[in-house]
N, C-alpha and C. Protein backbone atom coordinates (compact mmCIF):
# COMPACT_ATOMS: atom_id res chain seq x y z
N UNK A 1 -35.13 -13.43 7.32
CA UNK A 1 -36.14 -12.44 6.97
C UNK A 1 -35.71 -11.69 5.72
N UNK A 2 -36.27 -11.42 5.00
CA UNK A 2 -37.03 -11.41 3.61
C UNK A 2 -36.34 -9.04 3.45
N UNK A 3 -35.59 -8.60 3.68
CA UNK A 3 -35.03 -7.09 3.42
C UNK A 3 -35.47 -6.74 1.91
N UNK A 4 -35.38 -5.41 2.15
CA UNK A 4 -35.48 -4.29 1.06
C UNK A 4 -34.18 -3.79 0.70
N UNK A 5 -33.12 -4.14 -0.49
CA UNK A 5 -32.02 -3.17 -0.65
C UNK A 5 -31.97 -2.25 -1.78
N UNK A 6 -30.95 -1.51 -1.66
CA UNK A 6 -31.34 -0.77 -3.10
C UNK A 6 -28.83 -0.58 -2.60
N UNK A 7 -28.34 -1.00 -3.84
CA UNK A 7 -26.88 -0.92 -3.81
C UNK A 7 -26.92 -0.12 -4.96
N UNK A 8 -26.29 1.03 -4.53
CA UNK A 8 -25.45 1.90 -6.25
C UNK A 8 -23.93 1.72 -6.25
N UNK A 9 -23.42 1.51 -7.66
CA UNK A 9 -22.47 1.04 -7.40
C UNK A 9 -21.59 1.99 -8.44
N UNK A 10 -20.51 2.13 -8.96
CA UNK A 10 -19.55 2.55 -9.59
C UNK A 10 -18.25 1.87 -10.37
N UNK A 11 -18.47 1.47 -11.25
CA UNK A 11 -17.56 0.31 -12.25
C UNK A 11 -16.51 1.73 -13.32
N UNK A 12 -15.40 0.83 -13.34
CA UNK A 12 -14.39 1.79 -14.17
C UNK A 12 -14.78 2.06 -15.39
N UNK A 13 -14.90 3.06 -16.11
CA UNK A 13 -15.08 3.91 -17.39
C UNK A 13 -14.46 3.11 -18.91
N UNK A 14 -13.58 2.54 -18.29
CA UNK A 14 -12.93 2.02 -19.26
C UNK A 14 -13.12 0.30 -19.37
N UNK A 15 -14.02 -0.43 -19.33
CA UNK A 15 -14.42 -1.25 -19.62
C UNK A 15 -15.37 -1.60 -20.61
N UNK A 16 -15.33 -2.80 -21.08
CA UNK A 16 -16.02 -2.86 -22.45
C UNK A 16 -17.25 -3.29 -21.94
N UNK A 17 -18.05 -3.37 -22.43
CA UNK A 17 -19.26 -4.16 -22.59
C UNK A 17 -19.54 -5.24 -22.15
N UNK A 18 -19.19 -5.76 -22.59
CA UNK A 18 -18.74 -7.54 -22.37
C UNK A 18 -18.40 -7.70 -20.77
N UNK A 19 -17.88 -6.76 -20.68
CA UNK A 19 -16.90 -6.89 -19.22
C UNK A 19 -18.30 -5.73 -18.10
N UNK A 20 -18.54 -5.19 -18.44
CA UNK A 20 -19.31 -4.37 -17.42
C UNK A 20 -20.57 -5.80 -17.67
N UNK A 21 -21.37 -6.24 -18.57
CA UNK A 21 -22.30 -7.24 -18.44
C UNK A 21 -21.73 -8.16 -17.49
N UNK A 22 -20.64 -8.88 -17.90
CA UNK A 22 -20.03 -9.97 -16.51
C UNK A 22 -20.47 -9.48 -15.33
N UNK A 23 -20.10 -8.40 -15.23
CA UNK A 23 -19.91 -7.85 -14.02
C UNK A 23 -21.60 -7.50 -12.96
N UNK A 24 -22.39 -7.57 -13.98
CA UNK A 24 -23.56 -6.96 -13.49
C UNK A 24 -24.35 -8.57 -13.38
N UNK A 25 -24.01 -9.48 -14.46
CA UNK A 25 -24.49 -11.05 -14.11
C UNK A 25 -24.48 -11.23 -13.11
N UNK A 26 -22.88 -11.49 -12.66
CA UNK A 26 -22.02 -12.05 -11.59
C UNK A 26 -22.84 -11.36 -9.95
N UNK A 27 -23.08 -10.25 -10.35
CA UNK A 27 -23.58 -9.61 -8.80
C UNK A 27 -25.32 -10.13 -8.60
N UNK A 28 -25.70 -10.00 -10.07
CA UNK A 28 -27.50 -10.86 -10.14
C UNK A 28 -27.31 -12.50 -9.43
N UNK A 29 -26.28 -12.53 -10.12
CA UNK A 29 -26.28 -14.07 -9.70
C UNK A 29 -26.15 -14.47 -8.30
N UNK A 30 -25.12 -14.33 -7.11
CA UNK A 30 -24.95 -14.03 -6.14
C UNK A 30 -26.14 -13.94 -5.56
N UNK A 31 -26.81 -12.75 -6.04
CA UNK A 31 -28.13 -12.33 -5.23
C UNK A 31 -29.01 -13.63 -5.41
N UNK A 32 -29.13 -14.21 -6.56
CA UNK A 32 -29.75 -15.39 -6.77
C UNK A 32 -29.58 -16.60 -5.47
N UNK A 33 -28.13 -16.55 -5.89
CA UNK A 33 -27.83 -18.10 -5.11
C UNK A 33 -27.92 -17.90 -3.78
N UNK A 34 -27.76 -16.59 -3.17
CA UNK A 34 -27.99 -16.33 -1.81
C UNK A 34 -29.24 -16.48 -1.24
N UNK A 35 -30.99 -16.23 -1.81
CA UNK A 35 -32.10 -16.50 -1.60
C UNK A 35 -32.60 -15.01 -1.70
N UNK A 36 -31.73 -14.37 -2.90
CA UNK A 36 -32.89 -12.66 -2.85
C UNK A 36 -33.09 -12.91 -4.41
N UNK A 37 -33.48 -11.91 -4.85
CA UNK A 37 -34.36 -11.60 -6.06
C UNK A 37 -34.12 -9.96 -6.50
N UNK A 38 -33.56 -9.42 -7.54
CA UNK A 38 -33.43 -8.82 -8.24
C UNK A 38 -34.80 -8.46 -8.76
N UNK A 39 -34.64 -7.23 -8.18
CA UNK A 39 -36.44 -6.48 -8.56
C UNK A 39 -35.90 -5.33 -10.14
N UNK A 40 -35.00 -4.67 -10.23
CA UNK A 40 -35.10 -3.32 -11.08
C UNK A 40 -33.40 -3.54 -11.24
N UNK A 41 -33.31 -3.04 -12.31
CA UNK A 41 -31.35 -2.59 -12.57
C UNK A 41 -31.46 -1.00 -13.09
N UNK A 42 -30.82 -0.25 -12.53
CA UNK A 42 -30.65 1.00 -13.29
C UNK A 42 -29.54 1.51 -13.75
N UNK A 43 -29.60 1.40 -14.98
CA UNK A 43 -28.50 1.93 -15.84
C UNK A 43 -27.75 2.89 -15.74
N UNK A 44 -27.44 3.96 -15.08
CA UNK A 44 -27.77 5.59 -14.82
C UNK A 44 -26.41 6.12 -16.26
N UNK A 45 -25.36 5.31 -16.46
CA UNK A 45 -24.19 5.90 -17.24
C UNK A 45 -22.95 6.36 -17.00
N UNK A 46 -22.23 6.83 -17.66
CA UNK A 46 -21.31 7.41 -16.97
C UNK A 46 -21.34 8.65 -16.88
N UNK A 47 -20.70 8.64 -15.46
CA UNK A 47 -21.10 10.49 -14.74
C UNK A 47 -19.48 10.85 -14.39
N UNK A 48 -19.42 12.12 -14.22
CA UNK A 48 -18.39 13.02 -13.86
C UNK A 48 -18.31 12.38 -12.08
N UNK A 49 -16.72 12.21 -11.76
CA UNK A 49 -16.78 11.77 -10.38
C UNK A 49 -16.53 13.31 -9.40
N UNK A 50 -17.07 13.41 -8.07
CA UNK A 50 -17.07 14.47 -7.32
C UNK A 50 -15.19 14.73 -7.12
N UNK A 51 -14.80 13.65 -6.67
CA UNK A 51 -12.84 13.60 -6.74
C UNK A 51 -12.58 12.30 -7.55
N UNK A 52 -11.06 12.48 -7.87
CA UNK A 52 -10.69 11.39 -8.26
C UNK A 52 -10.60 9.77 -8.04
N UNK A 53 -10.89 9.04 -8.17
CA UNK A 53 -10.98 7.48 -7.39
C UNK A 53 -10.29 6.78 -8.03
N UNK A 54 -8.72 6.24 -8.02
CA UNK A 54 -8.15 5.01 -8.50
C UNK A 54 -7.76 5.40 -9.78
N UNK A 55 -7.31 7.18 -9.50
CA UNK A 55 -6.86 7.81 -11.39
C UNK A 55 -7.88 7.97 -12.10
N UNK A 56 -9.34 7.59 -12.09
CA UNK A 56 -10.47 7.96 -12.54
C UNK A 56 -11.35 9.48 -12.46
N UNK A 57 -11.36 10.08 -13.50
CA UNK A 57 -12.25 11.41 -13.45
C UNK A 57 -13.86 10.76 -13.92
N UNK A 58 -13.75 9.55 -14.55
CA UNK A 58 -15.43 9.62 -14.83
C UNK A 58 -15.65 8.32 -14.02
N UNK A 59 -16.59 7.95 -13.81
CA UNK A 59 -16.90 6.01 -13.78
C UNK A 59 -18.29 6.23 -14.15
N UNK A 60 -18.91 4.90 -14.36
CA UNK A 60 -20.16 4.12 -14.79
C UNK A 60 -20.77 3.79 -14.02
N UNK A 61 -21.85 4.20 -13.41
CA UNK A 61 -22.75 4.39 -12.58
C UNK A 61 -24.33 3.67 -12.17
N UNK A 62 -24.85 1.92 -11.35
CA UNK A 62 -25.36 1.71 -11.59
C UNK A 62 -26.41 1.74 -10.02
N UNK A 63 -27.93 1.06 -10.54
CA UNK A 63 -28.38 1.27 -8.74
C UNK A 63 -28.89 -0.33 -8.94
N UNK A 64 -28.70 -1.30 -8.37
CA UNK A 64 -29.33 -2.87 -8.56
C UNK A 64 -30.69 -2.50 -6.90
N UNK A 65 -31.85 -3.06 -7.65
CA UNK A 65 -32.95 -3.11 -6.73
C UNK A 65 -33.52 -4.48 -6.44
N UNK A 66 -33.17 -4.83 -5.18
CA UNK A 66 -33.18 -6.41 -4.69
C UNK A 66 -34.13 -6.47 -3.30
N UNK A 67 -34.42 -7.58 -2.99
CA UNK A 67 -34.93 -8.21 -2.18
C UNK A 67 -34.43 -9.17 -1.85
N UNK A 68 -33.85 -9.58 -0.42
CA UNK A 68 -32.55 -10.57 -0.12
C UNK A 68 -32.61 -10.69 1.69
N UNK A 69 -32.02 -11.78 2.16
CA UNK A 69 -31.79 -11.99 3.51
C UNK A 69 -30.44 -10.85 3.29
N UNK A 70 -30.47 -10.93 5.25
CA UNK A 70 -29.44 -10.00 5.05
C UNK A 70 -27.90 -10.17 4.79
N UNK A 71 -27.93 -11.75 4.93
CA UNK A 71 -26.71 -12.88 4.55
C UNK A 71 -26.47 -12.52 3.18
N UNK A 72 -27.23 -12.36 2.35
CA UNK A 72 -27.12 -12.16 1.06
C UNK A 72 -26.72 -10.74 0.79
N UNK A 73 -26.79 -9.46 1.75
CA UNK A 73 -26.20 -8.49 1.08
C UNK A 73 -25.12 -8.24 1.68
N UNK A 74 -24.77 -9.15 2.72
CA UNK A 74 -23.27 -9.40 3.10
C UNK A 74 -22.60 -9.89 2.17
N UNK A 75 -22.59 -11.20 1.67
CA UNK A 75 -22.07 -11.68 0.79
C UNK A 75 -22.00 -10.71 -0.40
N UNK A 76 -22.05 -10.01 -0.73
CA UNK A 76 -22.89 -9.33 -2.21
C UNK A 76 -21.62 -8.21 -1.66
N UNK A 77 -21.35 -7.53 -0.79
CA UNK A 77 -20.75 -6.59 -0.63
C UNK A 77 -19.24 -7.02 -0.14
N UNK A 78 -19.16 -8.01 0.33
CA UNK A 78 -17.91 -8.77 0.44
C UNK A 78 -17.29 -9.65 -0.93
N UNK A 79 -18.49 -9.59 -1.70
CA UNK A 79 -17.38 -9.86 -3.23
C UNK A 79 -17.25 -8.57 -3.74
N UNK A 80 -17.85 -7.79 -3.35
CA UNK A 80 -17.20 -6.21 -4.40
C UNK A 80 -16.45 -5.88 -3.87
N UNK A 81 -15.71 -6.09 -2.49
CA UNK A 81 -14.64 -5.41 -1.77
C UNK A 81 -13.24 -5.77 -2.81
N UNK A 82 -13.98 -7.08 -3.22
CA UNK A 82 -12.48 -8.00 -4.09
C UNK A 82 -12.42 -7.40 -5.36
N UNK A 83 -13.61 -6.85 -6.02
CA UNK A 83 -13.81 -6.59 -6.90
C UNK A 83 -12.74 -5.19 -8.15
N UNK A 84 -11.75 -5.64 -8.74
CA UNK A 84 -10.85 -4.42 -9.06
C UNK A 84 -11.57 -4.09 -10.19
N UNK A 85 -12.58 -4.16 -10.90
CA UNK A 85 -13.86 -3.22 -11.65
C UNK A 85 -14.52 -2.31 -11.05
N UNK A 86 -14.50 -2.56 -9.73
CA UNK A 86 -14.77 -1.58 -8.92
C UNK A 86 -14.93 -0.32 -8.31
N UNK A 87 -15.03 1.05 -8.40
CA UNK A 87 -14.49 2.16 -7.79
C UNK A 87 -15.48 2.61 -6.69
N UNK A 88 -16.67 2.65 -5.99
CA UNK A 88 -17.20 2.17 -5.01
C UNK A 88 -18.34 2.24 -4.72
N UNK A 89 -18.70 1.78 -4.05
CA UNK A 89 -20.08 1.32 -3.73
C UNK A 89 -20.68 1.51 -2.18
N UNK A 90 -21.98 1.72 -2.37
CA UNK A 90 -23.01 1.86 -1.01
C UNK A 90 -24.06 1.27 -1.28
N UNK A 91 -24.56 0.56 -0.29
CA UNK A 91 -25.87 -0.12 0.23
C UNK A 91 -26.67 0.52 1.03
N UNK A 92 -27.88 0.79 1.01
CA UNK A 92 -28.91 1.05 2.09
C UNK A 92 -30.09 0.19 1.85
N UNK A 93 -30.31 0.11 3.23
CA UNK A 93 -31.50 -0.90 3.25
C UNK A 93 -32.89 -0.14 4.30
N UNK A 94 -34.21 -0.48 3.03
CA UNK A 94 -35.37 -0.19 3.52
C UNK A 94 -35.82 -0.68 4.87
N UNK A 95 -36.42 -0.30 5.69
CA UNK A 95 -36.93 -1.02 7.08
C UNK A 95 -38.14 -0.73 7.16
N UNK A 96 -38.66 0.56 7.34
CA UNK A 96 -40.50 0.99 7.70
C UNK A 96 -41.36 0.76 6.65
N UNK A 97 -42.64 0.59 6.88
CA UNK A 97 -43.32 0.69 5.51
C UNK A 97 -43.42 1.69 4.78
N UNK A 98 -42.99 2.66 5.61
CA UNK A 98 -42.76 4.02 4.34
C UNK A 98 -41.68 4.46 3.45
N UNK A 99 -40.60 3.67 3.72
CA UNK A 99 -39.79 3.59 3.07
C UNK A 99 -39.47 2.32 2.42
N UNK A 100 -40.10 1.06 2.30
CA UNK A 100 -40.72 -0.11 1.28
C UNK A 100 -41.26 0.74 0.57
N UNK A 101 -42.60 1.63 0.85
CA UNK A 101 -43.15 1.76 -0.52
C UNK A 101 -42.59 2.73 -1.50
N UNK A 102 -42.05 3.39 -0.65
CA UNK A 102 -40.82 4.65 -1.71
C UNK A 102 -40.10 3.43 -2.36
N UNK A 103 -39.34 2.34 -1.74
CA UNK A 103 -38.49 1.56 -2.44
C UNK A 103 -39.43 0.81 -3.75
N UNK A 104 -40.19 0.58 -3.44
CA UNK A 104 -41.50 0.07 -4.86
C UNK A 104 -41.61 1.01 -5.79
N UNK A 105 -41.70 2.00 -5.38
CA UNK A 105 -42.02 3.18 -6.06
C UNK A 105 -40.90 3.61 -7.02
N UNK A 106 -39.51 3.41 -6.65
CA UNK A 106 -38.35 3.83 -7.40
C UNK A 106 -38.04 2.80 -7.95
N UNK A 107 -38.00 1.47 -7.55
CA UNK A 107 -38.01 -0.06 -8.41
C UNK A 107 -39.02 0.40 -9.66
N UNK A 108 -40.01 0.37 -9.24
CA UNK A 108 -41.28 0.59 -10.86
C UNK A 108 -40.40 1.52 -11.68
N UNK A 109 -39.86 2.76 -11.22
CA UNK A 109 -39.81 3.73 -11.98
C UNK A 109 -38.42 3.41 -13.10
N UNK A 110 -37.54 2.46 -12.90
CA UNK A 110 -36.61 1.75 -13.54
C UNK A 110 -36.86 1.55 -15.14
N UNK A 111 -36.43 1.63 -15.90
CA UNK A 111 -36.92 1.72 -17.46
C UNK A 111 -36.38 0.10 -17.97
């Protein structure tokens, strides 16, 4: 069955370009090969962290908006565990229709 996710995630400050793109492929892709679909990416930047994480005061801040079995956001969260670009991450997943259409609603709103 066919889920609503929305993952924000947190990548180290000090990565280049090149290397934060890998990084954001690599997790599209996954979602790909697993049987979901990548609806929205949000950029958000780098933000001030609430405490320190891994010697980090800032990290890079993103929200990926997908549609996926739920095999697929297992997998998806069991390669970021490995992941040392990493500083951390949460998943929540939509269930009612009222919170699908909020999730549509914040997917659209993605630039």
């Amino acid at each position: 069955m066919i889920r609503h996710y929305e993952t924000m995630f947190i990548l180290k400050p000090t990565l280049t370009d090149e290397e934060k793109e890998k990084n954001l492929q690599n997790m599209q892709e996954l979602i790909a090969k697993e049987g979901g679909e990548v609806v929205a990416l949000d950029k958000i930047g780098i933000r001030e962290l609430a405490y320190p994480i891994k010697k980090f005061e800032r990290g890079d801040y993103y929200i990926i908006y997908y549609k996926a079995p739920s095999n697929a956001m297992l997998e998806l969260e069991r390669q970021m565990r490995y992941n040392e670009d990493l500083l951390r991450f949460m998943t929540v997943k939509y269930e009612n229709k009222k919170e699908i259409k909020r999730w549509e609603e914040m997917a659209k709103n993605v630039q």
